[in-house]
PDB file of N, CA and C in Angstrom:
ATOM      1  N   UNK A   1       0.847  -1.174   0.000  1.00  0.00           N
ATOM      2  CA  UNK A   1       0.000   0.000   0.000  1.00  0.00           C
ATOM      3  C   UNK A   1       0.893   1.238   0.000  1.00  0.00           C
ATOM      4  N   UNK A   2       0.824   2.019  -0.831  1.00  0.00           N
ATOM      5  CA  UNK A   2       1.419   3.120  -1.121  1.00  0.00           C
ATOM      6  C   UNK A   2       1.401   4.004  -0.141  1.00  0.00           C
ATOM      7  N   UNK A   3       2.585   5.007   0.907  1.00  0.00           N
ATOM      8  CA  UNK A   3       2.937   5.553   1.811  1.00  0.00           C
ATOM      9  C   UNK A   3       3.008   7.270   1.743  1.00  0.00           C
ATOM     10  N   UNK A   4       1.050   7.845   1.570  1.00  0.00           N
ATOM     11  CA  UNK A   4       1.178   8.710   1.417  1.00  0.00           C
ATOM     12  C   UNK A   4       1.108   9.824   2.363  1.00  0.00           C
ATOM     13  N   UNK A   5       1.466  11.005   2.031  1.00  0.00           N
ATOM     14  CA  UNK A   5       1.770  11.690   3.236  1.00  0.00           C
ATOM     15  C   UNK A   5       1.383  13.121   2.675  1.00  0.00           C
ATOM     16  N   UNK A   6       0.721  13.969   3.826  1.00  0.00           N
ATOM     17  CA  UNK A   6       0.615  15.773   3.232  1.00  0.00           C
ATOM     18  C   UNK A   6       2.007  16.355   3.494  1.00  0.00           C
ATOM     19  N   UNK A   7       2.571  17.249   2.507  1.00  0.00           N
ATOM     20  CA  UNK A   7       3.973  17.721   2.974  1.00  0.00           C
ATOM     21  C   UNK A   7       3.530  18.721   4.462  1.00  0.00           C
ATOM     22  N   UNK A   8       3.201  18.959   4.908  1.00  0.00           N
ATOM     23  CA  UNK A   8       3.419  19.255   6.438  1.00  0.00           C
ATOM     24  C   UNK A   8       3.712  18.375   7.287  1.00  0.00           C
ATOM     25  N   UNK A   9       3.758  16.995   7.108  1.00  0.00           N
ATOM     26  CA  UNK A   9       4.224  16.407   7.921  1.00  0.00           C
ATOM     27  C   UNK A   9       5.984  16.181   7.908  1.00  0.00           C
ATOM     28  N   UNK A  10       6.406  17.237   6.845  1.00  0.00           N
ATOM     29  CA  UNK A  10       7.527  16.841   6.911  1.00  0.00           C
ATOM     30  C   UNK A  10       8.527  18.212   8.111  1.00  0.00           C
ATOM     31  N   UNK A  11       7.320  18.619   8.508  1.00  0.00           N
ATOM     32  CA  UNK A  11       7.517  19.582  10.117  1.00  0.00           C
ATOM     33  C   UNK A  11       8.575  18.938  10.836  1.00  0.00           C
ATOM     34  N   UNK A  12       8.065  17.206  10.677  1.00  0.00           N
ATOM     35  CA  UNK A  12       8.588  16.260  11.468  1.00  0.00           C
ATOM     36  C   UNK A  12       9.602  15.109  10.617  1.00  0.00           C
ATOM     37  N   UNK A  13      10.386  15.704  10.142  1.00  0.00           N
ATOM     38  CA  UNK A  13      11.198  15.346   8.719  1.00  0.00           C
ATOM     39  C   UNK A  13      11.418  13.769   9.124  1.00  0.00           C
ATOM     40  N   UNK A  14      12.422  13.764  10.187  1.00  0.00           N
ATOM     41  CA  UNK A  14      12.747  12.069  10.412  1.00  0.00           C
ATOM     42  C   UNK A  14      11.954  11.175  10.366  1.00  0.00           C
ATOM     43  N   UNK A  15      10.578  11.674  11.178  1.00  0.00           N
ATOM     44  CA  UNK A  15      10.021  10.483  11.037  1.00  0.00           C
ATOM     45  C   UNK A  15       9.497   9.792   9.681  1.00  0.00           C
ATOM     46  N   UNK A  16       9.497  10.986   9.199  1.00  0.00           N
ATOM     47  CA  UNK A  16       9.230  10.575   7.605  1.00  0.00           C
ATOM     48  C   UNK A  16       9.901   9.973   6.835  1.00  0.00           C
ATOM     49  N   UNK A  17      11.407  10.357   6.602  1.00  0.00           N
ATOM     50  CA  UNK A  17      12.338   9.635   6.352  1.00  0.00           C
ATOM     51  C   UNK A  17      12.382   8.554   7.077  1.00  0.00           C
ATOM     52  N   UNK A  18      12.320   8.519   8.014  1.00  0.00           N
ATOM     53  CA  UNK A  18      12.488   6.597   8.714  1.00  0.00           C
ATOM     54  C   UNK A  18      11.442   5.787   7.772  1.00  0.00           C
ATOM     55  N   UNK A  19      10.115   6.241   7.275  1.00  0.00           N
ATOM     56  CA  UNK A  19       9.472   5.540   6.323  1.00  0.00           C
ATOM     57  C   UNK A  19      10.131   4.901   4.923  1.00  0.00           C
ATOM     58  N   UNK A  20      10.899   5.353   4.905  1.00  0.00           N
ATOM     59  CA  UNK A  20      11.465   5.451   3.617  1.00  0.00           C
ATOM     60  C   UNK A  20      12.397   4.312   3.363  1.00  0.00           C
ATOM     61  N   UNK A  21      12.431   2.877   2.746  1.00  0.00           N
ATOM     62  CA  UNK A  21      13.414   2.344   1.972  1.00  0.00           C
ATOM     63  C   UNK A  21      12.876   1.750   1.110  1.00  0.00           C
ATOM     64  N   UNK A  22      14.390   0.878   0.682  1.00  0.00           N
ATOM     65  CA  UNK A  22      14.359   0.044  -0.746  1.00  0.00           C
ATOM     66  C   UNK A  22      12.518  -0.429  -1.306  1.00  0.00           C
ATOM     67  N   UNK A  23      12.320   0.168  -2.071  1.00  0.00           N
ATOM     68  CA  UNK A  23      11.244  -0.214  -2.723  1.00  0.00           C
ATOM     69  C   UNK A  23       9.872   0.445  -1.902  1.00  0.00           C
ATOM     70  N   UNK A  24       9.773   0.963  -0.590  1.00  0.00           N
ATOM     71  CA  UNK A  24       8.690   1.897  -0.099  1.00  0.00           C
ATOM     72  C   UNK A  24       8.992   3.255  -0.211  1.00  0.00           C
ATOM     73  N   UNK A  25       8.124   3.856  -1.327  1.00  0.00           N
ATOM     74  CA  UNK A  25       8.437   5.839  -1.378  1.00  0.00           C
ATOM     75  C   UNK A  25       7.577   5.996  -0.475  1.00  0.00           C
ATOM     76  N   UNK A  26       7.768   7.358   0.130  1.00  0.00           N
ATOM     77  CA  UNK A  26       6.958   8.388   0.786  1.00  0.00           C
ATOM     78  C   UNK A  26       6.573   9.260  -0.282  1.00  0.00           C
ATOM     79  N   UNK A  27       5.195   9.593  -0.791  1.00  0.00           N
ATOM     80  CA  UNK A  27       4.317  10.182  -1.549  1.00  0.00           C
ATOM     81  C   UNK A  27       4.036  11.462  -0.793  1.00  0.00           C
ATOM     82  N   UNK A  28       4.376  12.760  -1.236  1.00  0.00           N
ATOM     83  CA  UNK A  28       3.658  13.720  -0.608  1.00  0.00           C
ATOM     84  C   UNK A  28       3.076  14.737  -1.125  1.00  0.00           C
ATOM     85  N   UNK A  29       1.734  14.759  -0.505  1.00  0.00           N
ATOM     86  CA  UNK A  29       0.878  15.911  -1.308  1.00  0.00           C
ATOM     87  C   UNK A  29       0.453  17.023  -0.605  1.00  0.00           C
ATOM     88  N   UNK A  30       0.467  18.105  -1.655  1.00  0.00           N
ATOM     89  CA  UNK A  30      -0.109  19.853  -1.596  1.00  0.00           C
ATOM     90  C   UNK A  30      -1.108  19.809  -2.291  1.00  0.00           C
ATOM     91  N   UNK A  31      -2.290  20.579  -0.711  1.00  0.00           N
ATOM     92  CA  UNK A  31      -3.525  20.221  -1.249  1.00  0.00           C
ATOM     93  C   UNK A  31      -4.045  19.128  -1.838  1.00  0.00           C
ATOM     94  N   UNK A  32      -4.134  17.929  -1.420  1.00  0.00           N
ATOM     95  CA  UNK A  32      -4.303  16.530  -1.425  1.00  0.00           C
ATOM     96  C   UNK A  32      -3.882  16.239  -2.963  1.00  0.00           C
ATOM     97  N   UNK A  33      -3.390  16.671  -3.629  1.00  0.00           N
ATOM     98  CA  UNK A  33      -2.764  16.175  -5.145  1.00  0.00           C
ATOM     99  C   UNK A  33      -1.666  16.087  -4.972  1.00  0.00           C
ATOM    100  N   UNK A  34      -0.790  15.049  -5.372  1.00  0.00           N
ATOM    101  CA  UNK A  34       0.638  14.686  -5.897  1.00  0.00           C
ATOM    102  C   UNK A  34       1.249  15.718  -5.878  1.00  0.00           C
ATOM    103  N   UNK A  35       2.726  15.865  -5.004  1.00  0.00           N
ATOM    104  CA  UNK A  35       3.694  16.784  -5.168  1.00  0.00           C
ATOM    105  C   UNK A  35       4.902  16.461  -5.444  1.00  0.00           C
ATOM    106  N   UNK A  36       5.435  15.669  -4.630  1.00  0.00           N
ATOM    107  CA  UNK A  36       6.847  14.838  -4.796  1.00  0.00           C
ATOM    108  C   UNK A  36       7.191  13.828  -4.025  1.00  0.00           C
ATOM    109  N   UNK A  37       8.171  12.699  -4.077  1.00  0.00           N
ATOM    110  CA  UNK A  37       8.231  11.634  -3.698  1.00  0.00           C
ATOM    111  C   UNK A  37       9.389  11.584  -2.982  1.00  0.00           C
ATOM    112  N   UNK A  38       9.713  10.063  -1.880  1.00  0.00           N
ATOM    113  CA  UNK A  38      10.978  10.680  -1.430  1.00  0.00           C
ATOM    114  C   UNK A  38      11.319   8.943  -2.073  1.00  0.00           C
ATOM    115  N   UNK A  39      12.620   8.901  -2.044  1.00  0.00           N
ATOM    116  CA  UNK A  39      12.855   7.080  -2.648  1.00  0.00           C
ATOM    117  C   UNK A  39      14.348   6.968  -1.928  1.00  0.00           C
ATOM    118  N   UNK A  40      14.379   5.727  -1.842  1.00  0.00           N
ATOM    119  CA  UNK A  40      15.842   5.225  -1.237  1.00  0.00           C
ATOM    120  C   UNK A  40      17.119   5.778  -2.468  1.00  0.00           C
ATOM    121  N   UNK A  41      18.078   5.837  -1.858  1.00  0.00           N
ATOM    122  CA  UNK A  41      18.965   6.685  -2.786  1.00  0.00           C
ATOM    123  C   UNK A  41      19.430   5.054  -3.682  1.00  0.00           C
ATOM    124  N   UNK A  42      19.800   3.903  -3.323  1.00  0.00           N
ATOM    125  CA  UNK A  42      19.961   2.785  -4.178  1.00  0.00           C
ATOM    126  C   UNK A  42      18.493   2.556  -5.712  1.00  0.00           C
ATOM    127  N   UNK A  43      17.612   2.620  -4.539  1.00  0.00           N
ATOM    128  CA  UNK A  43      16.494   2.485  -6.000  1.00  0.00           C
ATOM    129  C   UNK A  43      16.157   3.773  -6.745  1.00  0.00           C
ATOM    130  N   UNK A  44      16.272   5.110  -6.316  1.00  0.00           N
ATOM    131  CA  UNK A  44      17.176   6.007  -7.735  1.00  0.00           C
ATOM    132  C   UNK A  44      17.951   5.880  -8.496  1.00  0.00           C
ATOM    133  N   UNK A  45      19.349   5.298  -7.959  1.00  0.00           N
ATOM    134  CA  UNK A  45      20.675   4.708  -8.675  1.00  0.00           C
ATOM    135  C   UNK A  45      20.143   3.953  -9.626  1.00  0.00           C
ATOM    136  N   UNK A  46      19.272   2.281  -9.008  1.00  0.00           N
ATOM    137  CA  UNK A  46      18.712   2.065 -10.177  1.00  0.00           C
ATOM    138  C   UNK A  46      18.033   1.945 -11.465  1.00  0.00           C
ATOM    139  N   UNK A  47      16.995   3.015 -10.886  1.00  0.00           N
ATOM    140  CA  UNK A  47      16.263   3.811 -12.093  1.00  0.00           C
ATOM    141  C   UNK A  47      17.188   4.413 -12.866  1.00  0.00           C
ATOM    142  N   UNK A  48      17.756   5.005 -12.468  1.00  0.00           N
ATOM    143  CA  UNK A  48      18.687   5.980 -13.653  1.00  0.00           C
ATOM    144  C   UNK A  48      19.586   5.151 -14.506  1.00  0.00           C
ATOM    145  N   UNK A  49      20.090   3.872 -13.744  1.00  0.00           N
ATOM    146  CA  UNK A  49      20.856   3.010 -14.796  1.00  0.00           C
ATOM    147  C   UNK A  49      19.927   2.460 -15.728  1.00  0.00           C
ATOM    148  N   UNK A  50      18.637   2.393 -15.091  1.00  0.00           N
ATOM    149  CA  UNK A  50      17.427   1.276 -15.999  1.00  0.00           C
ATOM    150  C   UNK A  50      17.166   2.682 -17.251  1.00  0.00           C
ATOM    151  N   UNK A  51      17.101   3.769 -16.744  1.00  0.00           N
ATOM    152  CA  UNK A  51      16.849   4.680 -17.875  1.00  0.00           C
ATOM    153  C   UNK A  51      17.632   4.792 -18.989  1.00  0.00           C
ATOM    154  N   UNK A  52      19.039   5.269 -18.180  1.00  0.00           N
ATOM    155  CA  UNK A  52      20.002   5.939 -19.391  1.00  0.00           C
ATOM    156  C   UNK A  52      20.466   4.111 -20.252  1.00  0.00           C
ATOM    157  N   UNK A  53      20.344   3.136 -19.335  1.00  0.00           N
ATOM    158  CA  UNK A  53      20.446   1.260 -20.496  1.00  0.00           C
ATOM    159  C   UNK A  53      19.064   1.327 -22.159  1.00  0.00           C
ATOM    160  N   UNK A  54      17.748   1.872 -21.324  1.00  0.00           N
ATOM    161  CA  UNK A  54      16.504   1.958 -21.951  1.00  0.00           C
ATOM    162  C   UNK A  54      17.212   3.248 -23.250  1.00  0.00           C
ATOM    163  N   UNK A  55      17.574   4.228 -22.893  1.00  0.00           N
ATOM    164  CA  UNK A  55      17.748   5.088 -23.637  1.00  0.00           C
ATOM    165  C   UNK A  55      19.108   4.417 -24.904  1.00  0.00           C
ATOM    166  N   UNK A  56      20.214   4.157 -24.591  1.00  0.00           N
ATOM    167  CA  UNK A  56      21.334   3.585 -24.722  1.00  0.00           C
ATOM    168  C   UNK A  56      20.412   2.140 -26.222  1.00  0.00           C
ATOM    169  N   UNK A  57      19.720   1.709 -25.195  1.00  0.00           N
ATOM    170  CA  UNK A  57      18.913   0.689 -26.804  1.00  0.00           C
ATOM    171  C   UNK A  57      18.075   1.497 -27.598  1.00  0.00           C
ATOM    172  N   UNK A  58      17.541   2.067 -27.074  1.00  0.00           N
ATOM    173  CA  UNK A  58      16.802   3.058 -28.225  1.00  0.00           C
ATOM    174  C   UNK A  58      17.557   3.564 -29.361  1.00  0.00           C
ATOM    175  N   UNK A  59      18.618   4.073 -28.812  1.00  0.00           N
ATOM    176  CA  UNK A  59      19.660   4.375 -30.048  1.00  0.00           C
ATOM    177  C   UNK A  59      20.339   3.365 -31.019  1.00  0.00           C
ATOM    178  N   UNK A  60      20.382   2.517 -30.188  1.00  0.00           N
ATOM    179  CA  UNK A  60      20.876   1.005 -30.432  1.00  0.00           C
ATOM    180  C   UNK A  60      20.094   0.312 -32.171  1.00  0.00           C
ATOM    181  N   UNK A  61      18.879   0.517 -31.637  1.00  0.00           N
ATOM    182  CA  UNK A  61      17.604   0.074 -32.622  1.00  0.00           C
ATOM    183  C   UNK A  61      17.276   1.000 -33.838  1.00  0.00           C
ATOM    184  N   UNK A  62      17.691   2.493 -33.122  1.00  0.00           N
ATOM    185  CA  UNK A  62      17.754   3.487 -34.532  1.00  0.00           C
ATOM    186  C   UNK A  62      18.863   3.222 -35.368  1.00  0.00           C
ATOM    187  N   UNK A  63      20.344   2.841 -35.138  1.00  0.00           N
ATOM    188  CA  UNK A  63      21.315   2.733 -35.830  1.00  0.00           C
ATOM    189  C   UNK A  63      21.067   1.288 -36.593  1.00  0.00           C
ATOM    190  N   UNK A  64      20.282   0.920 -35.651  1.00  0.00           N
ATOM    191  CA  UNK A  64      20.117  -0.872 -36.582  1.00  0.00           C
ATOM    192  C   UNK A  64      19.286  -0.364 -37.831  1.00  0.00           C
ATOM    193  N   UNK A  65      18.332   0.060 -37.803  1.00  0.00           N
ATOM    194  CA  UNK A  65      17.124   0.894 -38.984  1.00  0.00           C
ATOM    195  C   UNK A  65      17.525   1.240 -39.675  1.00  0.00           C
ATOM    196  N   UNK A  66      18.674   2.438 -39.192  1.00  0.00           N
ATOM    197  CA  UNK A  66      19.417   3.050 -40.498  1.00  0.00           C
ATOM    198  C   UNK A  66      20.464   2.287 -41.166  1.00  0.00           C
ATOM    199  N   UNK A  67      21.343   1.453 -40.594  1.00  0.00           N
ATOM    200  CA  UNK A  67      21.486   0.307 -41.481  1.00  0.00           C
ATOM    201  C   UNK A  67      20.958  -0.466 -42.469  1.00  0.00           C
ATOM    202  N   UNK A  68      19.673  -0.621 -41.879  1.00  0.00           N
ATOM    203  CA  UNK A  68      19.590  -1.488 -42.985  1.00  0.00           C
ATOM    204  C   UNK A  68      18.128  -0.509 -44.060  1.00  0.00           C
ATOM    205  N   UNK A  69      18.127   0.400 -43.738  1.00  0.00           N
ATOM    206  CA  UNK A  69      17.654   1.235 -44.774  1.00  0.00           C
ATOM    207  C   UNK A  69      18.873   2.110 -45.359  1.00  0.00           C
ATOM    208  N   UNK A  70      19.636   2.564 -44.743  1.00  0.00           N
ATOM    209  CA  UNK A  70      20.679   3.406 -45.786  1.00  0.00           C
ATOM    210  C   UNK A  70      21.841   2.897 -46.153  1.00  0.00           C
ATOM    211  N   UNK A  71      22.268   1.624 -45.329  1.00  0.00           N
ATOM    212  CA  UNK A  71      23.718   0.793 -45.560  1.00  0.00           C
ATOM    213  C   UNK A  71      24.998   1.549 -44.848  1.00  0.00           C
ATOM    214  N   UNK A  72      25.937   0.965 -45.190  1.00  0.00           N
ATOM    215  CA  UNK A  72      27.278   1.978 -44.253  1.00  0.00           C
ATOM    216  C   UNK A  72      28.216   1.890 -45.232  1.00  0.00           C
ATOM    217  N   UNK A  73      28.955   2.175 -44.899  1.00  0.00           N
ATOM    218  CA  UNK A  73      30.221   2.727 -45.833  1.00  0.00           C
ATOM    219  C   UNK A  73      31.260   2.264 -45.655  1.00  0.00           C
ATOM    220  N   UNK A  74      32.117   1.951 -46.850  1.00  0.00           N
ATOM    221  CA  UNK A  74      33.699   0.990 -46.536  1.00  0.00           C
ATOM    222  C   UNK A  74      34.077   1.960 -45.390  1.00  0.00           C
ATOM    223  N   UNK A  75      35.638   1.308 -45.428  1.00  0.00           N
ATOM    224  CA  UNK A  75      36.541   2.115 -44.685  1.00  0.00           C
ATOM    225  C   UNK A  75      36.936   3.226 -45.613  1.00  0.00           C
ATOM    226  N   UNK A  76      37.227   3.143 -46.454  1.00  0.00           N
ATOM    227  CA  UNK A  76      37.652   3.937 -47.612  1.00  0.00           C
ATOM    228  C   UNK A  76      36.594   5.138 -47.750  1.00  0.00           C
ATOM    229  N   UNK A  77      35.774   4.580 -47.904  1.00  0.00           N
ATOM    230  CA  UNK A  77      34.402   5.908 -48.001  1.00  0.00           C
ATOM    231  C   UNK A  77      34.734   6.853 -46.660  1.00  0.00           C
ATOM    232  N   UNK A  78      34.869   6.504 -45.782  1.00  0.00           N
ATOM    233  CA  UNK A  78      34.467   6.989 -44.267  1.00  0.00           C
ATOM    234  C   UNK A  78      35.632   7.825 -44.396  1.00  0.00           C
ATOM    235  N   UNK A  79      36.863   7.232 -44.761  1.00  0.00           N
ATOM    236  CA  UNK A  79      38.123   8.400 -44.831  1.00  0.00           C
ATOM    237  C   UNK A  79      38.207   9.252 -45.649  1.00  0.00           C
ATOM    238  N   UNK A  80      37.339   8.955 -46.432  1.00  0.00           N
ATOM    239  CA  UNK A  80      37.304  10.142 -47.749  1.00  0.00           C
ATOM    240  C   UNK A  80      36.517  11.356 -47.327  1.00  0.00           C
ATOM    241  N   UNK A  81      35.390  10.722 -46.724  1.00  0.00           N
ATOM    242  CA  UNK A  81      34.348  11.557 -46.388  1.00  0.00           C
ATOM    243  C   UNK A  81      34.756  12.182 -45.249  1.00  0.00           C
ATOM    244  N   UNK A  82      35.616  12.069 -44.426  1.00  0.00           N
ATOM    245  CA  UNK A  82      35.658  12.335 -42.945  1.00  0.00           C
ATOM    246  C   UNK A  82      37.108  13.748 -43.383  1.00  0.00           C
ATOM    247  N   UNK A  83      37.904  13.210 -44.524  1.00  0.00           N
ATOM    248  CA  UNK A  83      38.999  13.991 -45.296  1.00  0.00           C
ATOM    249  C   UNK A  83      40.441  13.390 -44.433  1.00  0.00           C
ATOM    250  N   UNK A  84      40.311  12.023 -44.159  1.00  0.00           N
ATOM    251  CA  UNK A  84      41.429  11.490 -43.382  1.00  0.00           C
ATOM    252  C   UNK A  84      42.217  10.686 -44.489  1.00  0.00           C
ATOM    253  N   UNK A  85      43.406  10.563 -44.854  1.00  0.00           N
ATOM    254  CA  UNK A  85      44.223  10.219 -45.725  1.00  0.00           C
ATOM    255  C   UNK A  85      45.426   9.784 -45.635  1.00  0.00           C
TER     256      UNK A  85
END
């Protein structure tokens, strides 16, 4: 069950933070709508590796596309084009 909280309770910061680990956020809302979250600093770490890996294939899959719709170029082409000699 999700661990939500009004940000005034963070009057009482620790105890709030003591709510807080691996895999339980503290949810806190202004004026009972969504404001910001608090998360264990490891399962940030992991999000951000799961992001910038997610992002990292995305590019991955565009260079595969353009391969095989535009082809690539010898070595020879690439130095010509690049003006390396």
């Amino acid at each position: 069950m999700p661990n939500i909280k009004p940000i005034s309770e963070l009057r009482n910061y620790t105890a709030v933070v003591n709510k807080v680990s691996y895999g339980n956020r503290v949810y806190l809302t202004r004026n009972g709508h969504g404001s910001c979250a608090i998360i264990d600093m490891k399962e940030l770490d992991e999000s951000d590796k799961q992001k910038a890996l997610n992002q990292l294939l995305l590019r991955l899959q565009e260079a595969e596309k353009s391969v095989m719709t535009e082809g690539t170029l010898s070595a020879d082409e690439l130095e010509e084009e690049l003006g390396v000699l």
